[in-house]
C-alpha atoms as a PDB file:
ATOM      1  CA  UNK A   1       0.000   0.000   0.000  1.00  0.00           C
ATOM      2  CA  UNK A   2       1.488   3.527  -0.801  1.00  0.00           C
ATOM      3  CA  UNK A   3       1.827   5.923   1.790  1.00  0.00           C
ATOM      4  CA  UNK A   4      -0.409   9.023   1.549  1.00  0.00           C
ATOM      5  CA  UNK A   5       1.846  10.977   3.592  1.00  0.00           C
ATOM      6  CA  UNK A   6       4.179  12.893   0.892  1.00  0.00           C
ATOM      7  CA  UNK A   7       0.436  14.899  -0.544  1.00  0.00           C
ATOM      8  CA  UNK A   8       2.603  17.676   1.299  1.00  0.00           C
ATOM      9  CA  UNK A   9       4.286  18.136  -1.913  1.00  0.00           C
ATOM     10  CA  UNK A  10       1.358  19.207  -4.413  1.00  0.00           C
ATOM     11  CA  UNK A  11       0.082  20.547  -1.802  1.00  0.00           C
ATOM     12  CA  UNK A  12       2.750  22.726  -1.267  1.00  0.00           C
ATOM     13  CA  UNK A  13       2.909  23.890  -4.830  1.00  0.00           C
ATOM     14  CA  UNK A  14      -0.942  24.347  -4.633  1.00  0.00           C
ATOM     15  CA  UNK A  15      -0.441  27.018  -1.772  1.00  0.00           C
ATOM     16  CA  UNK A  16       2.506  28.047  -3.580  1.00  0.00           C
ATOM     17  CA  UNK A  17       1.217  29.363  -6.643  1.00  0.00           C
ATOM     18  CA  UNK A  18      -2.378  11.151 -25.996  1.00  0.00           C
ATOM     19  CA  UNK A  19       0.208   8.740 -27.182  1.00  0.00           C
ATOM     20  CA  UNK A  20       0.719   5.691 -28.895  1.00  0.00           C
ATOM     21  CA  UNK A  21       2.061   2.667 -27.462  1.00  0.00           C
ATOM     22  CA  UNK A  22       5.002   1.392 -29.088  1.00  0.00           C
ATOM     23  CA  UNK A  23       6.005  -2.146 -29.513  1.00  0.00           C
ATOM     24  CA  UNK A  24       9.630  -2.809 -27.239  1.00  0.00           C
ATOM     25  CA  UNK A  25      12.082  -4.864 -28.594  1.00  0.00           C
ATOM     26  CA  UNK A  26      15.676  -6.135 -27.510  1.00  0.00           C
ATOM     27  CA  UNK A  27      17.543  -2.892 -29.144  1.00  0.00           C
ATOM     28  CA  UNK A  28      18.621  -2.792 -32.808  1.00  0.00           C
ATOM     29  CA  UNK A  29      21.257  -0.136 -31.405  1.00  0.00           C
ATOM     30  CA  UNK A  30      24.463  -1.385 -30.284  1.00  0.00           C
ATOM     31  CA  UNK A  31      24.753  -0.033 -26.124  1.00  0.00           C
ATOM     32  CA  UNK A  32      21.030  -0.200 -25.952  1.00  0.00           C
ATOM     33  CA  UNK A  33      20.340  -3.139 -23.408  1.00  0.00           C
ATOM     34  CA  UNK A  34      16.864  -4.940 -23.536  1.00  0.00           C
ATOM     35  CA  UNK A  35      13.728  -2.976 -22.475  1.00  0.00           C
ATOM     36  CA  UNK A  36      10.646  -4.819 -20.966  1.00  0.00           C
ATOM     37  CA  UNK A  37       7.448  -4.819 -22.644  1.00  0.00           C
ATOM     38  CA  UNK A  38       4.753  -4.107 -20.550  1.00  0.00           C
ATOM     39  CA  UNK A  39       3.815  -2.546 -17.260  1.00  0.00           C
ATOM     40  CA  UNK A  40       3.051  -4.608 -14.744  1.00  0.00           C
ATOM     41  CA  UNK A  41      -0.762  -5.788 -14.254  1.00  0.00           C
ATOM     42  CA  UNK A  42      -1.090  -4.002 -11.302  1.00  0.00           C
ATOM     43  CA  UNK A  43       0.125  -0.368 -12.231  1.00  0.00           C
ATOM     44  CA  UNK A  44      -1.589  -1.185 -15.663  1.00  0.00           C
ATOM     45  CA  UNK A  45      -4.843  -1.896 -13.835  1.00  0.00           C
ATOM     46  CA  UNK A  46      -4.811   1.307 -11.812  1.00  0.00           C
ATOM     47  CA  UNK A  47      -3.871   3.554 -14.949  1.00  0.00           C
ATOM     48  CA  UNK A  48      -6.665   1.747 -16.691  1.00  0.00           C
ATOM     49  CA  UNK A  49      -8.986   2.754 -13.714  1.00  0.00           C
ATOM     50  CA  UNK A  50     -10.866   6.284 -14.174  1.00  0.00           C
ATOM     51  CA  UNK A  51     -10.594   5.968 -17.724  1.00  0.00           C
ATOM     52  CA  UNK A  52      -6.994   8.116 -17.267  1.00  0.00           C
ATOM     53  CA  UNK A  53      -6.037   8.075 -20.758  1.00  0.00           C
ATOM     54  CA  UNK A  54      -9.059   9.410 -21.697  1.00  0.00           C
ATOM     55  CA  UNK A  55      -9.349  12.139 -19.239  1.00  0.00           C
ATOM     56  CA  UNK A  56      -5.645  12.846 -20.068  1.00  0.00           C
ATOM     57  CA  UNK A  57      -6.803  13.011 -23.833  1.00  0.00           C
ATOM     58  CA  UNK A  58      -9.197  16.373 -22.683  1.00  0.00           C
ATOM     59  CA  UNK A  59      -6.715  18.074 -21.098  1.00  0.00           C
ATOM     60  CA  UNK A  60      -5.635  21.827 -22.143  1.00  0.00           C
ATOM     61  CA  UNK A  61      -2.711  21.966 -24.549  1.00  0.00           C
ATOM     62  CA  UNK A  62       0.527  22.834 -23.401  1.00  0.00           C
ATOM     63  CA  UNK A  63       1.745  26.480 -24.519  1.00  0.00           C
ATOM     64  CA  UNK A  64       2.670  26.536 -28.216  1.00  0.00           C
ATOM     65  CA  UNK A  65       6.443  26.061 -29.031  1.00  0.00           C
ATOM     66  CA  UNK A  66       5.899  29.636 -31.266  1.00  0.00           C
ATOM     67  CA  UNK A  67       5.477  31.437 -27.970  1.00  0.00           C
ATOM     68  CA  UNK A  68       8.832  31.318 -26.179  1.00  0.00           C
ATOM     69  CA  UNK A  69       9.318  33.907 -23.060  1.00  0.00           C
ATOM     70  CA  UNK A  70      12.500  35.906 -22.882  1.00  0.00           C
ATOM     71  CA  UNK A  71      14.680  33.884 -20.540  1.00  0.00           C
ATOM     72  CA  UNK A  72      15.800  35.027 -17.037  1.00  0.00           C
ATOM     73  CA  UNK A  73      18.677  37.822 -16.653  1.00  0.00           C
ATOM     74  CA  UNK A  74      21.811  36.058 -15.555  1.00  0.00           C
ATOM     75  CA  UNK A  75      21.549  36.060 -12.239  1.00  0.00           C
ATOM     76  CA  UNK A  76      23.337  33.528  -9.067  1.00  0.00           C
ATOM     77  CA  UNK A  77      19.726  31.826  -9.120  1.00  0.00           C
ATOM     78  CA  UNK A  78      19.142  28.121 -10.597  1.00  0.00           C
ATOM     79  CA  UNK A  79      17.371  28.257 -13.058  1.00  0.00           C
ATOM     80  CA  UNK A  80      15.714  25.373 -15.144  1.00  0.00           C
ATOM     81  CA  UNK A  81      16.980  24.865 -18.508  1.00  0.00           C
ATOM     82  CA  UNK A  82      15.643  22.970 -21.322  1.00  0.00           C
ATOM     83  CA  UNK A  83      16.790  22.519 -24.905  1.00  0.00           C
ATOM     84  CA  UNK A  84      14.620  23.629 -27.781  1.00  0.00           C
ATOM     85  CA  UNK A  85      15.395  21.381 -31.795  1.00  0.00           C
ATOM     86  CA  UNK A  86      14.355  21.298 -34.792  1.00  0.00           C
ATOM     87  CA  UNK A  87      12.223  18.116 -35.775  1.00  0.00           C
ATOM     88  CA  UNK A  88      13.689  15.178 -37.659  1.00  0.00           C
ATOM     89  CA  UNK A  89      15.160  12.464 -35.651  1.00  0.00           C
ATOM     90  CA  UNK A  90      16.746   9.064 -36.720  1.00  0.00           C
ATOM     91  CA  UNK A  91      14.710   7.879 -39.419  1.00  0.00           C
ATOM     92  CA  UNK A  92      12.118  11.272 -39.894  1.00  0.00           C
ATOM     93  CA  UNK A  93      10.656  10.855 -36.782  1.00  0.00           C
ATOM     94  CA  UNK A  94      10.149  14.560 -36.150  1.00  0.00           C
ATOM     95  CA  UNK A  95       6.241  15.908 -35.673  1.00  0.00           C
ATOM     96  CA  UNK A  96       4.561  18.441 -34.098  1.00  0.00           C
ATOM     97  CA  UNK A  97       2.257  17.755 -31.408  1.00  0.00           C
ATOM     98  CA  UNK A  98      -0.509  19.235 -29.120  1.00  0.00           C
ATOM     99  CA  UNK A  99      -0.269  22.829 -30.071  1.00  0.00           C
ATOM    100  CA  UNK A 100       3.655  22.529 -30.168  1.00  0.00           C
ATOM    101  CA  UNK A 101       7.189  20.859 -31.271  1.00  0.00           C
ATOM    102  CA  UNK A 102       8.306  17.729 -29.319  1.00  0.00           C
ATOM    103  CA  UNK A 103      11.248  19.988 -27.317  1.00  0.00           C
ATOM    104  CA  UNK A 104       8.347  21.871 -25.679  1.00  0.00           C
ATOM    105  CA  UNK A 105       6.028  19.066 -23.996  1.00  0.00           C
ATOM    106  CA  UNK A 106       4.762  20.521 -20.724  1.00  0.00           C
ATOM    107  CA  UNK A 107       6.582  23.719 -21.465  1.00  0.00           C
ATOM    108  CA  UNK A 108       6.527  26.261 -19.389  1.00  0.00           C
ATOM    109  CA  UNK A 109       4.101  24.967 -16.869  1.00  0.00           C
ATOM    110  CA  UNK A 110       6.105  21.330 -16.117  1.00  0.00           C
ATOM    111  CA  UNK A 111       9.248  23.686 -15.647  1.00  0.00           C
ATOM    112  CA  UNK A 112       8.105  26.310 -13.898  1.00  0.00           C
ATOM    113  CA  UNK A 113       5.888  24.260 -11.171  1.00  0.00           C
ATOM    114  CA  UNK A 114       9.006  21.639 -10.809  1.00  0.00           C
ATOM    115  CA  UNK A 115      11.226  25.260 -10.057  1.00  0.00           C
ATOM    116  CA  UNK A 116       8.328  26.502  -7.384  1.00  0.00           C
ATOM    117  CA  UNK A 117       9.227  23.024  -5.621  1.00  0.00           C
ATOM    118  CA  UNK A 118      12.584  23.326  -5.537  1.00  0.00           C
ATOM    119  CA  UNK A 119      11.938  26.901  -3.736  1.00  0.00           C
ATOM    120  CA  UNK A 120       9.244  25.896  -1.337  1.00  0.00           C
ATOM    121  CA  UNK A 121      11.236  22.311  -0.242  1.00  0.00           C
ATOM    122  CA  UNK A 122      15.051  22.978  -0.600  1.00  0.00           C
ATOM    123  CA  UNK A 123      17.278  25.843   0.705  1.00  0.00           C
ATOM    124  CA  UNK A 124      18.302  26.535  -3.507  1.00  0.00           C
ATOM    125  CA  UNK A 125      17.961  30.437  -4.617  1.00  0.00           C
ATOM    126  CA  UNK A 126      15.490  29.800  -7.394  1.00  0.00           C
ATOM    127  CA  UNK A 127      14.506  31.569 -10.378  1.00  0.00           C
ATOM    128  CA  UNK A 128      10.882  31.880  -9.835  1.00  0.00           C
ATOM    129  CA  UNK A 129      10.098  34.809 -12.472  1.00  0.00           C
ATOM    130  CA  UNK A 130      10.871  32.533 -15.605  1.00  0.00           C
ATOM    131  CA  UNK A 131      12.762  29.081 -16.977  1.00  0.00           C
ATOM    132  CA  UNK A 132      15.685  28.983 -19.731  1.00  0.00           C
ATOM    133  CA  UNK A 133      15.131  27.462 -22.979  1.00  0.00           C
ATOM    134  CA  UNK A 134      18.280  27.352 -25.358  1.00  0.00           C
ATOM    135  CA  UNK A 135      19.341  25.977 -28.685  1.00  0.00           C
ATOM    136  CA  UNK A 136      22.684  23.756 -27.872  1.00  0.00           C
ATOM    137  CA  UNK A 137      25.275  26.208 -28.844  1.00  0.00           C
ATOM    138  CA  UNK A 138      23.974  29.212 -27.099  1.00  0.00           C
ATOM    139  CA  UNK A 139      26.947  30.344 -25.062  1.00  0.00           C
ATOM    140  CA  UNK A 140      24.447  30.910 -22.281  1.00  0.00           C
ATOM    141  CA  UNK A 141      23.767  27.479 -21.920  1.00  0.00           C
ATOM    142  CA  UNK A 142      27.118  26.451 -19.805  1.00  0.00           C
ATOM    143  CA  UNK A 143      26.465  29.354 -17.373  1.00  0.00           C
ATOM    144  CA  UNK A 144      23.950  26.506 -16.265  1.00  0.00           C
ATOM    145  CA  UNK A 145      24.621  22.671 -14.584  1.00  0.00           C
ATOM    146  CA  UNK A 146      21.850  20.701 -15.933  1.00  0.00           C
ATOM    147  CA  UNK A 147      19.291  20.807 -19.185  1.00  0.00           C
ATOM    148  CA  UNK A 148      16.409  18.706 -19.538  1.00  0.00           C
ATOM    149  CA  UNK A 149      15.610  17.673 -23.146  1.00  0.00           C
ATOM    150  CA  UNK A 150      11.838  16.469 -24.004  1.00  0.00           C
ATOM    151  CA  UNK A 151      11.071  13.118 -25.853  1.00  0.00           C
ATOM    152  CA  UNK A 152      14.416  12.646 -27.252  1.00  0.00           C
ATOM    153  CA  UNK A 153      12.921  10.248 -29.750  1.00  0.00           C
ATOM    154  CA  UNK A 154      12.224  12.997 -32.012  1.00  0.00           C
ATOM    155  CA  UNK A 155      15.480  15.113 -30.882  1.00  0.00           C
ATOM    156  CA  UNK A 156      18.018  16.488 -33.789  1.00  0.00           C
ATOM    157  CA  UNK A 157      21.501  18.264 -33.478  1.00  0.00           C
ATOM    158  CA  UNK A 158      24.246  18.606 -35.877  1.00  0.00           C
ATOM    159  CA  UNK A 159      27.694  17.359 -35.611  1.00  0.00           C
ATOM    160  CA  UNK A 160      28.365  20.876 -34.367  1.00  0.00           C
ATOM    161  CA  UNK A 161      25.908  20.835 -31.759  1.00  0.00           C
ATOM    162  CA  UNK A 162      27.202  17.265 -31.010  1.00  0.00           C
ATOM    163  CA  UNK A 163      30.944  18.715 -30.149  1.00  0.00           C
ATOM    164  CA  UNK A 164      29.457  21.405 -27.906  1.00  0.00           C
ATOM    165  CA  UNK A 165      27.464  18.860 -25.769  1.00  0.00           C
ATOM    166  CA  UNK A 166      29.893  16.816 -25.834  1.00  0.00           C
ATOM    167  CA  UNK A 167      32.009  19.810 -24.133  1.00  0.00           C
ATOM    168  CA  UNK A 168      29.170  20.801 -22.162  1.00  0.00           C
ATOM    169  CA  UNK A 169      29.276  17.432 -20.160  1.00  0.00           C
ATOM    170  CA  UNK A 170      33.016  16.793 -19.807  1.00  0.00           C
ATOM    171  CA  UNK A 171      32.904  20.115 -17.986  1.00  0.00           C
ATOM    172  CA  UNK A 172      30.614  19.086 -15.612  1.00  0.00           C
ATOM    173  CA  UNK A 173      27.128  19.435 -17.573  1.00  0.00           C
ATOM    174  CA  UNK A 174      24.490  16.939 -16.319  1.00  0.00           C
ATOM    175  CA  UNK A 175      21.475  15.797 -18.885  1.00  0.00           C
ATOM    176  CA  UNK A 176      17.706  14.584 -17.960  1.00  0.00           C
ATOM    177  CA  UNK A 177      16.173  12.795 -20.979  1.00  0.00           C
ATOM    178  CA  UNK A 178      12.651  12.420 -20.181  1.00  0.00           C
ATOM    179  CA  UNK A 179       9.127  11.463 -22.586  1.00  0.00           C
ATOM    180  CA  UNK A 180       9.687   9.070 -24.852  1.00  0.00           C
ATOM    181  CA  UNK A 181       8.570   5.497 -25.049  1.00  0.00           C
ATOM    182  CA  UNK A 182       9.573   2.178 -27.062  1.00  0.00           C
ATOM    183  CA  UNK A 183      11.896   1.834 -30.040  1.00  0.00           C
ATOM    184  CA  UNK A 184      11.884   5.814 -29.666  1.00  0.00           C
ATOM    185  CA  UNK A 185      14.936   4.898 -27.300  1.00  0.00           C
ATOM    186  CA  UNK A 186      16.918   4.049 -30.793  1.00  0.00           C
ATOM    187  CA  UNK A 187      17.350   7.882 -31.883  1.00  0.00           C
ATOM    188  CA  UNK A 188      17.925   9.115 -28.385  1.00  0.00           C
ATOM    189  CA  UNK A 189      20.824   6.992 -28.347  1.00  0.00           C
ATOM    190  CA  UNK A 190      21.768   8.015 -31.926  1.00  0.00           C
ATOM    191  CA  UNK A 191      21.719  11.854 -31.362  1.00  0.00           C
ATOM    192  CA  UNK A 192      23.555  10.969 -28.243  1.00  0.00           C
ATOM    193  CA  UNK A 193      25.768   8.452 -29.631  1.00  0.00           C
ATOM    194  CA  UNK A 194      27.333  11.891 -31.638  1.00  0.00           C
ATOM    195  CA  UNK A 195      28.199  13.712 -28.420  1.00  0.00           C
ATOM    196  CA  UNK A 196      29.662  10.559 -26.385  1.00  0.00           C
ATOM    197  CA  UNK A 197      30.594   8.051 -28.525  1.00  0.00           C
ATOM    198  CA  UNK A 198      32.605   6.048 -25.974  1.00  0.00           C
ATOM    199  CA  UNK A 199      29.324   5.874 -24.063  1.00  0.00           C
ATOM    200  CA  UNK A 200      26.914   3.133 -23.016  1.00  0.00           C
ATOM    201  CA  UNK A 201      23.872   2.837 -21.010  1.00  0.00           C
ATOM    202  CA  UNK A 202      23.492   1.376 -17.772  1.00  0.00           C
ATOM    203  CA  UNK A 203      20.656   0.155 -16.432  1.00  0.00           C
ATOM    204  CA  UNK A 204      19.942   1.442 -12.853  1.00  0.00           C
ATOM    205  CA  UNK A 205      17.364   0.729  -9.765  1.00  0.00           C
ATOM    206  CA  UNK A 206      16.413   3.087  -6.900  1.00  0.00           C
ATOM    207  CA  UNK A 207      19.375   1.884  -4.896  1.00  0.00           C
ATOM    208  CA  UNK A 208      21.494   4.531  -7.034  1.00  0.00           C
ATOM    209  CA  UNK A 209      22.705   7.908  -5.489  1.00  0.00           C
ATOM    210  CA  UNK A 210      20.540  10.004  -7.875  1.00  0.00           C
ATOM    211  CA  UNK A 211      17.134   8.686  -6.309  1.00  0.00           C
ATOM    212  CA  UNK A 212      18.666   9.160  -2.852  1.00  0.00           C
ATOM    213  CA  UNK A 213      19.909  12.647  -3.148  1.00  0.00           C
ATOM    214  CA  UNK A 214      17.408  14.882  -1.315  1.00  0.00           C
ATOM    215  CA  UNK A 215      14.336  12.136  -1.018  1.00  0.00           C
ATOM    216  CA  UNK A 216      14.853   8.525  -0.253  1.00  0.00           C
ATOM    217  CA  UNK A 217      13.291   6.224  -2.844  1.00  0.00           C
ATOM    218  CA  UNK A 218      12.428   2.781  -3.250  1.00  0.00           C
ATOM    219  CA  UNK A 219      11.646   1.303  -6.647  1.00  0.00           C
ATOM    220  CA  UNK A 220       8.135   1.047  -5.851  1.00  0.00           C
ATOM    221  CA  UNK A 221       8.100   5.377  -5.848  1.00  0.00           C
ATOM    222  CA  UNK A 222      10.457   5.496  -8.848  1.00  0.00           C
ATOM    223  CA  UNK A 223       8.379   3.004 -11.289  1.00  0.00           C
ATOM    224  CA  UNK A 224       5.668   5.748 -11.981  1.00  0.00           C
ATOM    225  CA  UNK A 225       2.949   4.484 -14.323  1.00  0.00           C
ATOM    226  CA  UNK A 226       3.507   6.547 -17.844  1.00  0.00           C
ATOM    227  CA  UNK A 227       0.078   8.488 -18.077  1.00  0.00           C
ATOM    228  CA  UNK A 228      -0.750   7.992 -21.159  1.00  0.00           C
ATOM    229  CA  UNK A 229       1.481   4.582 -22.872  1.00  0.00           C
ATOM    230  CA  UNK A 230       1.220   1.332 -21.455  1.00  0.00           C
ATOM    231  CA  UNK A 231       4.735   0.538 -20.974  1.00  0.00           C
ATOM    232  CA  UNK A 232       6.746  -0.566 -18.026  1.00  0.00           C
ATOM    233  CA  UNK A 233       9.551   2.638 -16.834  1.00  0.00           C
ATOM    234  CA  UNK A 234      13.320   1.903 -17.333  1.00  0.00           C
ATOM    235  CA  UNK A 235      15.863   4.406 -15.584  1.00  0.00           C
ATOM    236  CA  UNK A 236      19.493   4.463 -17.309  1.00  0.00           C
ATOM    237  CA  UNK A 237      22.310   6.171 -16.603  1.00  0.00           C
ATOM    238  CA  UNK A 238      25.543   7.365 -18.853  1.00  0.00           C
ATOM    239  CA  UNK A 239      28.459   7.401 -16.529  1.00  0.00           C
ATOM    240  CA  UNK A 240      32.086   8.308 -16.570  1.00  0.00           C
ATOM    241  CA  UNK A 241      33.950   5.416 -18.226  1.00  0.00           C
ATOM    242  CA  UNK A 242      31.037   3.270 -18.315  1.00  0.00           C
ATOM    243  CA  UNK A 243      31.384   3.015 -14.690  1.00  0.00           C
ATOM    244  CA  UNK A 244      28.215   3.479 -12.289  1.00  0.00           C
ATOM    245  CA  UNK A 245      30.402   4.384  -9.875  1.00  0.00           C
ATOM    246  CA  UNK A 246      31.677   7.393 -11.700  1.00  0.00           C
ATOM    247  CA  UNK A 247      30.189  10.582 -12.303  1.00  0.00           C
ATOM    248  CA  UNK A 248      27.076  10.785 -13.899  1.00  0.00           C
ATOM    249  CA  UNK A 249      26.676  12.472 -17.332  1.00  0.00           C
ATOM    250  CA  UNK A 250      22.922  11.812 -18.355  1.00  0.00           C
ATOM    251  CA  UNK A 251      20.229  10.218 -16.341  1.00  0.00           C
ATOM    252  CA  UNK A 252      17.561   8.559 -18.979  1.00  0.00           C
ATOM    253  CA  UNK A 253      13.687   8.272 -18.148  1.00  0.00           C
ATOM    254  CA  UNK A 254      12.836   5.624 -20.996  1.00  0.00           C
ATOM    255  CA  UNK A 255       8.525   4.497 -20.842  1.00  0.00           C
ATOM    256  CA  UNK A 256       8.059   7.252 -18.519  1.00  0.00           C
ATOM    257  CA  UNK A 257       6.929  10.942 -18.312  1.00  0.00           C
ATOM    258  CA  UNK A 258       7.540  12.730 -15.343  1.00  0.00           C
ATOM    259  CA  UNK A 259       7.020  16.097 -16.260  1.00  0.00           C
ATOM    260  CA  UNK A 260       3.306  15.492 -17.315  1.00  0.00           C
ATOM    261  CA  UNK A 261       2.714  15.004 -13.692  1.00  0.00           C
ATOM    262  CA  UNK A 262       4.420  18.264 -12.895  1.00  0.00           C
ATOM    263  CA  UNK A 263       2.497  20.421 -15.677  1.00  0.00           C
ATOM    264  CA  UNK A 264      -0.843  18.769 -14.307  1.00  0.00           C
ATOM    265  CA  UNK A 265      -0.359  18.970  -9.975  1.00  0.00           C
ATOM    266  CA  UNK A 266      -2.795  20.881  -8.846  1.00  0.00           C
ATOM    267  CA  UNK A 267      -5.390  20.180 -11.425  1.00  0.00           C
ATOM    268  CA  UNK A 268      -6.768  16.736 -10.202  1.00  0.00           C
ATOM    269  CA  UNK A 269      -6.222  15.775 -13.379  1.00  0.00           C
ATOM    270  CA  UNK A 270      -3.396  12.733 -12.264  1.00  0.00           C
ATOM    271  CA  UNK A 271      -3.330  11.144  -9.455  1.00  0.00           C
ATOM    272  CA  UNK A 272      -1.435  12.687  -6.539  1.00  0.00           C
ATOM    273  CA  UNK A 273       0.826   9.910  -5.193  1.00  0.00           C
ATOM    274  CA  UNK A 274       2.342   9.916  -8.587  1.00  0.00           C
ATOM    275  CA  UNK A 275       2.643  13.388  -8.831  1.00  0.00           C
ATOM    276  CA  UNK A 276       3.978  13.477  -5.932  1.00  0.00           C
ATOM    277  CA  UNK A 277       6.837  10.672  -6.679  1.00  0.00           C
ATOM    278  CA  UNK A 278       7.529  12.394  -9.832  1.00  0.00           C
ATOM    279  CA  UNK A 279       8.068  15.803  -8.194  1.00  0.00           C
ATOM    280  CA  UNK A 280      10.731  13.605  -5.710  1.00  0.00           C
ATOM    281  CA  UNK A 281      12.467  12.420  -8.716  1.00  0.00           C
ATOM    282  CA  UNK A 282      13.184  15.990 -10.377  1.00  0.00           C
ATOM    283  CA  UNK A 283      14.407  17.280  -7.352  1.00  0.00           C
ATOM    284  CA  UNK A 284      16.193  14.731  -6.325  1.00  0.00           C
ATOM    285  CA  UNK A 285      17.709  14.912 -10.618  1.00  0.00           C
ATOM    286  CA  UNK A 286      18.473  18.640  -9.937  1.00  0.00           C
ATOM    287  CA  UNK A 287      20.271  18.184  -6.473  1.00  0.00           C
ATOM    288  CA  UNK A 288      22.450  15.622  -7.820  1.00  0.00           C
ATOM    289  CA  UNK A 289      23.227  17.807 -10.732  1.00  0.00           C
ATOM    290  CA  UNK A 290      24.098  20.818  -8.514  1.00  0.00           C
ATOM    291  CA  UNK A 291      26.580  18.471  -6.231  1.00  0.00           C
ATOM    292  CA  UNK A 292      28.433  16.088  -8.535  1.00  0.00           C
END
């Protein structure tokens, strides 16, 4: 039985302020390890319950990807970063989607809400007036720790863009790939595969560091049912010489979509022990960035 205990945490940012399933396979990509198929029964049960897809399928769109604020003034503050592409991907697998492109699922709300949280729980100076969004390249963008890019399956850089990431995470750069589901895993890994190509991914549990940082989790608070795909949620990491000892570069949220519960808290919309765990997870992603 799950603890109703950690509410505290939408409720906090309450006071405060449709997909496709894809068919998994073993990995046609060389690096990419086997990826279950399913979710288990239970967690596909209680999706299933409250007709959640559908519900999920009425929501408001996110902001369109044409309308991008000005980002924050430098400033000592954290503030959260995501990467905006062009559409493509291996294979043309570039579309745009609910009123904008891929790079901007749950954009700004997911960001902003996630940044509230950080304020209202941890002892971080905050940005609260605004989130980054840059194009890899922007100088701007390694005045900042960590980025967050959105379903990576339909992600696109250049060979250019590939050299500054690259250079981005050597010095200390930390990535959260989150939103994307299925073989969509195979161009993550080949945009990615550009930047790092001495990398592989490692397949890790709750016992890692990152889901201890700031809130201890179990695997039963880090498998969040996707809302929306039937598919069972695989955490990777890309380490330091392929060690999972080592320093982290990447941390990889394959079948899942954590951000979707932060756009959505406080609307009732999802249910709030997930929102809650997925809240846990992206702070506990963004104090492991800040101290590694």
């Amino acid at each position: 039985m799950r603890s109703r205990k950690t509410a505290v945490l939408v409720l906090a940012l309450t006071c405060a302020v449709g997909g496709v399933g894809l068919a998994a396979g073993s990995g046609a990509f060389a690096g990419i390890p086997p990826f279950p198929k399913r979710m288990p029964e239970e967690l596909a049960d209680e999706a299933r319950s409250g007709s959640m897809a559908a519900e999920k399928a009425a929501l408001p769109r996110s902001a369109p990807a044409q309308y991008v604020p000005p980002n924050p003034l430098p400033s000592d503050r954290f503030v959260f970063t995501r990467i905006r592409y062009g559409g493509g991907g291996y294979g043309g697998y570039g579309r745009f989607r609910r009123g904008g492109s891929s790079w901007s699922h749950d954009y700004p709300r997911g960001d902003y809400n996630l940044s509230r949280l950080l304020h209202e729980l941890t002892t971080m100076n905050v940005e609260l007036e605004g989130t980054n969004v840059f194009e890899i390249g922007d100088p701007e963008m390694f005045r900042h720790p960590m980025i967050y890019i959105s379903e990576p399956g339909f992600w696109t850089m250049s060979d250019e863009q590939a050299g500054i990431l690259r250079e981005y995470v050597l010095k200390g750069g930390f990535l959260i790939f989150d939103d994307f589901e299925g073989y969509q895993i195979e161009n993550m890994w080949h945009q990615l595969k550009k930047a790092l190509p001495e990398a592989e991914l490692v397949r890790i549990e709750g016992v890692h560091p990152i889901f201890q940082t700031f809130f201890p989790m179990g695997d039963e608070e880090i498998y969040i049912p996707h809302p929306l795909v039937n598919v069972i949620p695989v955490y990777y990491g890309v380490f330091e010489d392929n060690d999972p000892t080592k320093r982290m570069y990447a941390i990889v949220n394959h079948n899942n979509d954590i951000a979707e519960y932060w756009e959505w808290s406080g609307t009732n919309e999802l249910p709030i022990d997930y929102t809650n765990d997925a809240y846990k997870l992206g702070i506990n992603y963004v104090i492991y960035a800040m101290t590694h």
